[in-house]
N, C-alpha and C. Protein backbone atom coordinates (compact mmCIF):
# COMPACT_ATOMS: atom_id res chain seq x y z
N UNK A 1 -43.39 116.17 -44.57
CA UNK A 1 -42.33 115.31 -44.05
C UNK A 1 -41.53 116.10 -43.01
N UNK A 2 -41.77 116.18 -41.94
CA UNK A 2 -41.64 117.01 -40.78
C UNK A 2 -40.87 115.84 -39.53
N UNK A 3 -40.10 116.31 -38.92
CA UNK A 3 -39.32 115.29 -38.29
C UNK A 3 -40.14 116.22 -36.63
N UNK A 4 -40.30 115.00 -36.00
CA UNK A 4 -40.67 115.28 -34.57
C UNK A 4 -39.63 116.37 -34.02
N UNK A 5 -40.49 117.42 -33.86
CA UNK A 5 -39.68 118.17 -32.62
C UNK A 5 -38.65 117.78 -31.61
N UNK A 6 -38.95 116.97 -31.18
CA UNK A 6 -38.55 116.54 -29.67
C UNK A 6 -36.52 115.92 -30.57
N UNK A 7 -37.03 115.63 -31.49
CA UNK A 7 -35.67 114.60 -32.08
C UNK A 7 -34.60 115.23 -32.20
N UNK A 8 -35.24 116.97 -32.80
CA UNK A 8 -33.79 117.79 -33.34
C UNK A 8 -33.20 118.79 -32.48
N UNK A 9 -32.27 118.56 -32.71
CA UNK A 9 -31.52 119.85 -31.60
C UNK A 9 -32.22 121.01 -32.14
N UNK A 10 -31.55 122.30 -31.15
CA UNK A 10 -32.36 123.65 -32.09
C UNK A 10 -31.01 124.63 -31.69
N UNK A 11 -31.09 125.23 -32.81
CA UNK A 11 -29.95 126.18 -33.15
C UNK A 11 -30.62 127.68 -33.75
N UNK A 12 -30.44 128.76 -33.34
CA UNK A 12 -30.88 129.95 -33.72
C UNK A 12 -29.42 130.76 -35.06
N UNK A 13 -30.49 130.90 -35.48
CA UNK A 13 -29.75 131.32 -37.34
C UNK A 13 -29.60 132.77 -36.98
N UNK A 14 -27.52 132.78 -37.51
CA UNK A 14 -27.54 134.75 -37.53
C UNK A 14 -27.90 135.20 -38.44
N UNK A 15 -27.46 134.55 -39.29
CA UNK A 15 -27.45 135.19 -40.88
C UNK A 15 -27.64 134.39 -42.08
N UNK A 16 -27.67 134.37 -43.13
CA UNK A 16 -27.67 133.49 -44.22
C UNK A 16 -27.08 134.26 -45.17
N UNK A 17 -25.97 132.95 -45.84
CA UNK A 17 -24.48 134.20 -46.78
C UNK A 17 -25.85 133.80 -48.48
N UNK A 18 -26.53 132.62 -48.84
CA UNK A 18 -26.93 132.44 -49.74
C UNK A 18 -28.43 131.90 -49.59
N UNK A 19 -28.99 131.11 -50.37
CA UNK A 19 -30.07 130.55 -50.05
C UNK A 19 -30.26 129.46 -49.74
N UNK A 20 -28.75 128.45 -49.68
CA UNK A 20 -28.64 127.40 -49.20
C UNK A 20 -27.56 127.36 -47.96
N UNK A 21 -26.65 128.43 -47.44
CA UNK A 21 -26.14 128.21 -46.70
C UNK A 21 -26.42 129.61 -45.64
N UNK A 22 -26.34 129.01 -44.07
CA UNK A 22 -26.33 129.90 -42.88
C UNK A 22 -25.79 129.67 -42.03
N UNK A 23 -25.45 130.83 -40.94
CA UNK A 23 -24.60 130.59 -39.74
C UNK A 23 -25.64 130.64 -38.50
N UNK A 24 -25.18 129.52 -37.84
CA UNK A 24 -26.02 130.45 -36.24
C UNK A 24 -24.79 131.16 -35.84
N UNK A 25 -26.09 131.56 -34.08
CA UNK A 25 -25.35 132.63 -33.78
C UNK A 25 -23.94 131.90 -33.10
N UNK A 26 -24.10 130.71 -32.93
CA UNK A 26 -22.01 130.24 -32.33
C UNK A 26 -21.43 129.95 -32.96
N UNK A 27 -21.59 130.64 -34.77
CA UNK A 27 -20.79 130.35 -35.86
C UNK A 27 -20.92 128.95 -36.17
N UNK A 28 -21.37 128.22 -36.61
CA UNK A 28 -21.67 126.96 -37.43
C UNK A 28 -21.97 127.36 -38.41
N UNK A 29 -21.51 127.00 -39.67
CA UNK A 29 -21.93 127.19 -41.06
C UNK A 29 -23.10 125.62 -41.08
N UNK A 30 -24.23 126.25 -41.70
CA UNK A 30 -25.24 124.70 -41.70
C UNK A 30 -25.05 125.28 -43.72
N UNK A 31 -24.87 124.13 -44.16
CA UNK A 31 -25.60 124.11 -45.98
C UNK A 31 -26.68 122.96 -45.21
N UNK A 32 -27.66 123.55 -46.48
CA UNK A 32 -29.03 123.49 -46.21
C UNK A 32 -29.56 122.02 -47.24
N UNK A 33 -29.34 120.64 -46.75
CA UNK A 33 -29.41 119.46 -47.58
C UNK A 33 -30.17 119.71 -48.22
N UNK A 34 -29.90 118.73 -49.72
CA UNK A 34 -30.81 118.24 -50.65
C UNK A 34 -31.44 119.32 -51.56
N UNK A 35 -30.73 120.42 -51.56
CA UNK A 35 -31.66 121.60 -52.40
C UNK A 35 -30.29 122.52 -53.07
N UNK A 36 -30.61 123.47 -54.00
CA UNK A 36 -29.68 124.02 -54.74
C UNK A 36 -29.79 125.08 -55.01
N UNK A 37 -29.55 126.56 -54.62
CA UNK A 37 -29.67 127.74 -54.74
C UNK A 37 -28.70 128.54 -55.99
N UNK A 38 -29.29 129.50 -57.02
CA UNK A 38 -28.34 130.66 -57.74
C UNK A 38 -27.35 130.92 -56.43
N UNK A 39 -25.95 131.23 -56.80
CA UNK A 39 -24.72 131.15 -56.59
C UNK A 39 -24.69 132.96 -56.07
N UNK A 40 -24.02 133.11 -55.24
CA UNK A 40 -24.03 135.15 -55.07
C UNK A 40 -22.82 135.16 -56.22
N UNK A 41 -22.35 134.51 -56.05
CA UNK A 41 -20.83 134.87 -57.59
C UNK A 41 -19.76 133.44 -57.01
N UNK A 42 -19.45 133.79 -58.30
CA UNK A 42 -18.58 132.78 -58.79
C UNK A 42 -19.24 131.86 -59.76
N UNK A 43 -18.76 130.35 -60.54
CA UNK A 43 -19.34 129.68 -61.23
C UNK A 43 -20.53 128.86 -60.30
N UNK A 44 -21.36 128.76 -60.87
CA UNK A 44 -22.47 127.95 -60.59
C UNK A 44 -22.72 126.51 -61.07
N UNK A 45 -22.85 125.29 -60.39
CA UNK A 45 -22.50 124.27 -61.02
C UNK A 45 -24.12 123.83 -61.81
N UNK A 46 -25.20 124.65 -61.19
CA UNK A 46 -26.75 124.20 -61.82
C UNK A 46 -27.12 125.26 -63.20
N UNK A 47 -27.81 125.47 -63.57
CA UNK A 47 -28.43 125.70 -64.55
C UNK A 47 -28.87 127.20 -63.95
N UNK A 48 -28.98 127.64 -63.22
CA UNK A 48 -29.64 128.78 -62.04
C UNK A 48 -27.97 129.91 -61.88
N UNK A 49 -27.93 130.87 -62.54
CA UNK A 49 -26.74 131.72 -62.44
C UNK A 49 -27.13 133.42 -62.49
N UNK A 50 -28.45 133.57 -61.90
CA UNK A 50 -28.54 134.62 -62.12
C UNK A 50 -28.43 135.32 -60.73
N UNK A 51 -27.91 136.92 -60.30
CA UNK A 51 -27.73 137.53 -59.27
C UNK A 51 -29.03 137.68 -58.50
N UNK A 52 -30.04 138.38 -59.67
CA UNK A 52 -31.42 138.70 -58.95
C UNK A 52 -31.64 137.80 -58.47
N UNK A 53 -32.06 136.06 -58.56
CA UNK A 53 -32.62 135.04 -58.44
C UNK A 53 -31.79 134.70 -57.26
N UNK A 54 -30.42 134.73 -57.09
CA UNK A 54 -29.88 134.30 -55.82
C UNK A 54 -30.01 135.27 -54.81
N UNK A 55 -30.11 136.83 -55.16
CA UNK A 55 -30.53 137.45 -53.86
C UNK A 55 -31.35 137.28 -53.14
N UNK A 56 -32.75 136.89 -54.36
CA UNK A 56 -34.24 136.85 -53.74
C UNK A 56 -34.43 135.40 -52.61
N UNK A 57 -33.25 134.51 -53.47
CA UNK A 57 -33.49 133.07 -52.72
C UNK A 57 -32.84 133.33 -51.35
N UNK A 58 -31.60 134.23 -51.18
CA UNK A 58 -31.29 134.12 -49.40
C UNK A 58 -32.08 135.67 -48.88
N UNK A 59 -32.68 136.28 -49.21
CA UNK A 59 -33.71 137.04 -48.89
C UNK A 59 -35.21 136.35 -48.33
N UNK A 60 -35.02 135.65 -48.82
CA UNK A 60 -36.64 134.63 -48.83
C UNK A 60 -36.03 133.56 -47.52
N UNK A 61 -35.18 132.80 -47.61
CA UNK A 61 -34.23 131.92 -46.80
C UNK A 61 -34.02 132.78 -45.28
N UNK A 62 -33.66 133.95 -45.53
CA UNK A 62 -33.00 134.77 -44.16
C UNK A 62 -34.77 135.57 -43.79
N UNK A 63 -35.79 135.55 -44.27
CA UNK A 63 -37.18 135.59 -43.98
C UNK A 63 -37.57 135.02 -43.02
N UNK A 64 -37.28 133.33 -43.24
CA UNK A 64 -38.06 132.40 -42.78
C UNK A 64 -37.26 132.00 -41.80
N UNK A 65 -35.30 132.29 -41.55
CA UNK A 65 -35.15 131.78 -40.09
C UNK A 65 -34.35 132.27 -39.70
N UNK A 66 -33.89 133.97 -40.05
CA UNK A 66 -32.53 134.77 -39.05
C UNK A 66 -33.44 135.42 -37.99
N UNK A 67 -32.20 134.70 -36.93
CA UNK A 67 -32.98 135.22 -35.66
C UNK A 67 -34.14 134.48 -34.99
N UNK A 68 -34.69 133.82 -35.26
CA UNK A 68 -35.35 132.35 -35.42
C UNK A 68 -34.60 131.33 -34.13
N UNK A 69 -35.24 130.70 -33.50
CA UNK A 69 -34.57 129.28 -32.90
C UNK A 69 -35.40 127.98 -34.03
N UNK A 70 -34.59 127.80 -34.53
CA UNK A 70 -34.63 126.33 -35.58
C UNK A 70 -34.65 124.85 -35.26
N UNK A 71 -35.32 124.09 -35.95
CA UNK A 71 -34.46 122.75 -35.55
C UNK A 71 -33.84 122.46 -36.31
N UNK A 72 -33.13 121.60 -36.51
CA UNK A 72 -31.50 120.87 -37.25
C UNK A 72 -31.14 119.75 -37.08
N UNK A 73 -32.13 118.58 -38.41
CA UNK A 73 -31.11 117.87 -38.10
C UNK A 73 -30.08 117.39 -38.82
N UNK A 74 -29.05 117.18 -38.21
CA UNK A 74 -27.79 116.73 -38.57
C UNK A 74 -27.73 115.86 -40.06
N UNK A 75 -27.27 115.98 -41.21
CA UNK A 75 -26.98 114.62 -41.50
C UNK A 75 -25.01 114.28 -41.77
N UNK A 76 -24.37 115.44 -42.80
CA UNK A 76 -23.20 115.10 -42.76
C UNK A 76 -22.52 116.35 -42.37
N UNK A 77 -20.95 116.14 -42.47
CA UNK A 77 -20.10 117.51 -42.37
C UNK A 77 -19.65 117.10 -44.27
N UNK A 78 -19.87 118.70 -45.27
CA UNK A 78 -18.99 118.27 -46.30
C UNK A 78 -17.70 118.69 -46.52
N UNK A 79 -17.50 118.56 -47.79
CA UNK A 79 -15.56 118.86 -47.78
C UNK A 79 -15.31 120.62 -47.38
N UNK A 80 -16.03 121.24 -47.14
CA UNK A 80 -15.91 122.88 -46.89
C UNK A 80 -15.42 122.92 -44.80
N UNK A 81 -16.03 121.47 -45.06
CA UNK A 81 -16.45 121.63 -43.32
C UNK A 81 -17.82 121.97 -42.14
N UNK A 82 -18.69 122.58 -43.22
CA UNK A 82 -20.10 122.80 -43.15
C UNK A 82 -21.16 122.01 -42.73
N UNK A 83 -21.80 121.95 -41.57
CA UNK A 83 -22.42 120.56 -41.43
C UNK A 83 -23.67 120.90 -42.27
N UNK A 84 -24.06 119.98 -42.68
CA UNK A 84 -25.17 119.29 -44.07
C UNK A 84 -26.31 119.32 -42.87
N UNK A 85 -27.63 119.58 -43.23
CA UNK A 85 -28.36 119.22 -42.32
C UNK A 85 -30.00 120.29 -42.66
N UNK A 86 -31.03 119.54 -42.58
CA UNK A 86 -31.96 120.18 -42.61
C UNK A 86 -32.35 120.98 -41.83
N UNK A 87 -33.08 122.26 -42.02
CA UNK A 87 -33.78 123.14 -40.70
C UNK A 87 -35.17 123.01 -41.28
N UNK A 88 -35.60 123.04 -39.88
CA UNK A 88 -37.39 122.97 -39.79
C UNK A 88 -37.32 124.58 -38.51
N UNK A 89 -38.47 124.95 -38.78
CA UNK A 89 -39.09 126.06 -38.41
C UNK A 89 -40.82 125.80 -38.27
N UNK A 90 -41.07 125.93 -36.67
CA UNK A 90 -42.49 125.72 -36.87
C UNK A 90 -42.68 124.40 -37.32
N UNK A 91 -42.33 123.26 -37.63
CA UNK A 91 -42.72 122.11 -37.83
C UNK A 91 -42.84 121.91 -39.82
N UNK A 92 -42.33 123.06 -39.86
CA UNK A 92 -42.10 123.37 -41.56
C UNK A 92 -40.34 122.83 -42.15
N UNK A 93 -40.47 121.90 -42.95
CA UNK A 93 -39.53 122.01 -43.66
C UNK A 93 -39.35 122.94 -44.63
N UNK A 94 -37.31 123.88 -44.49
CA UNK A 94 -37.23 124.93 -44.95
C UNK A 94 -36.75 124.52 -46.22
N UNK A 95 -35.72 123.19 -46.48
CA UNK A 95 -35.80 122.99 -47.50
C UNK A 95 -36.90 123.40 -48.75
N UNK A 96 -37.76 122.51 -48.23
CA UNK A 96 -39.16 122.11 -48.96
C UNK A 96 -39.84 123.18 -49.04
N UNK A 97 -39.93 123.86 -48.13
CA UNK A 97 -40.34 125.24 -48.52
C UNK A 97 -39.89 126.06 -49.52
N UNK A 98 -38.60 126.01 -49.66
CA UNK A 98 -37.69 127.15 -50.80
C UNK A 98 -37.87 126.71 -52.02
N UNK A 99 -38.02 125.02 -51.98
CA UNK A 99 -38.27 124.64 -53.54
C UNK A 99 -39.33 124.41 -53.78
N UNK A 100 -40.73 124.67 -53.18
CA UNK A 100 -41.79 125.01 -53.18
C UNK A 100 -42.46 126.17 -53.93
N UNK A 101 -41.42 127.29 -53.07
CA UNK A 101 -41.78 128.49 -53.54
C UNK A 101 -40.99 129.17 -54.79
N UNK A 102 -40.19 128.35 -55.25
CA UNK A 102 -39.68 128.22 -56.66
C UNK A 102 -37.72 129.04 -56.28
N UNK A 103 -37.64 128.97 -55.12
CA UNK A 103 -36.06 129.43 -54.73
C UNK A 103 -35.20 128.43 -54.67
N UNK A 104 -35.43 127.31 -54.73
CA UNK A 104 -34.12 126.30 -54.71
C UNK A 104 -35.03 125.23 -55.85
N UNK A 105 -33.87 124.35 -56.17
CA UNK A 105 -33.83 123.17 -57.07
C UNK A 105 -33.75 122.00 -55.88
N UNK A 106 -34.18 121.34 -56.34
CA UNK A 106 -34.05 119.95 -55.66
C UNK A 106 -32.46 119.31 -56.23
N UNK A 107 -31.44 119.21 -55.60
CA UNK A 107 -29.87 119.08 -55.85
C UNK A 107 -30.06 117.53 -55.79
N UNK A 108 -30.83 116.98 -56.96
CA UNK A 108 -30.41 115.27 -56.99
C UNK A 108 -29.59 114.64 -56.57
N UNK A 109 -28.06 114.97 -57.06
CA UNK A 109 -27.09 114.16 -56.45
C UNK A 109 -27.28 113.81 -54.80
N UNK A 110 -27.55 114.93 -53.91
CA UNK A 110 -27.56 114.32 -52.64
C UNK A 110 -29.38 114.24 -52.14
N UNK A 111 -30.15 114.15 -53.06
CA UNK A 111 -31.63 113.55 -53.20
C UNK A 111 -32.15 112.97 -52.02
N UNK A 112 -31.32 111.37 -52.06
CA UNK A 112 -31.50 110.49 -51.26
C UNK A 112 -31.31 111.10 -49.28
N UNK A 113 -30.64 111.93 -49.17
CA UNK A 113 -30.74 112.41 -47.53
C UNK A 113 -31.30 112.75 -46.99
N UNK A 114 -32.52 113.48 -47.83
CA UNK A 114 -33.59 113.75 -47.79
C UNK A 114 -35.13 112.98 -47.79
N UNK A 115 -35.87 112.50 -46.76
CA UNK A 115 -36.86 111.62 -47.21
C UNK A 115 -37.78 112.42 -48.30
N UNK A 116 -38.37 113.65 -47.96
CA UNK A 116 -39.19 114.47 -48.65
C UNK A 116 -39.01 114.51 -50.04
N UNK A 117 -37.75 113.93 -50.68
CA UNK A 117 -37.16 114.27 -52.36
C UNK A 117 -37.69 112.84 -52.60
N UNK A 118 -38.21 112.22 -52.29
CA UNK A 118 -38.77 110.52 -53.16
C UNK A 118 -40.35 111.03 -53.96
């Protein structure tokens, strides 16, 4: 479930603080829709609270697109201010990739923003 190239803007990733959230390089915080990463600290609202498991997930995450030109697309801004929005790499969804490779949960509540979660 790969969205046409041509559709998404593209934004190059500096860094990634977790396995669901990253900055490009003109400072945009993107969280990474529809998926759910171990927490670096603090409470964790999923079932997933371990340190090792969240390092490996923005280790694995900052693999596949720091430094990278990405695509992005848009879907919301949430209450942090963060725009919501999928990245594709290569015509790869990164979501789908992370919960593929067993680093993110599929985050039901926002399920539906996602076509790939049906």
């Amino acid at each position: 479930a790969s969205a046409p190239a041509a559709a998404l803007e593209t934004v190059t990733i500096r860094d990634c603080y977790d396995g669901d959230t990253c900055t490009t390089t003109k400072g945009e915080k993107i969280r990474l829709a529809c998926i759910d990463t171990p927490e670096m600290r603090g409470r964790s609202t999923g079932a997933m609270v371990n340190i090792d498991t969240a390092i490996a997930a923005r280790d694995h995450l900052r693999g596949m697109v720091v430094g990278r030109s990405v695509g992005l697309r848009r879907i919301t801004t949430d209450r942090y201010g963060r725009t919501v929005g999928e990245l594709f790499v290569d015509g790869v969804n990164v979501q789908q990739a992370m919960v593929a490779g067993g680093h993110a949960e599929i985050y039901w509540r926002f399920a539906s923003q996602c076509p790939w979660t049906r």
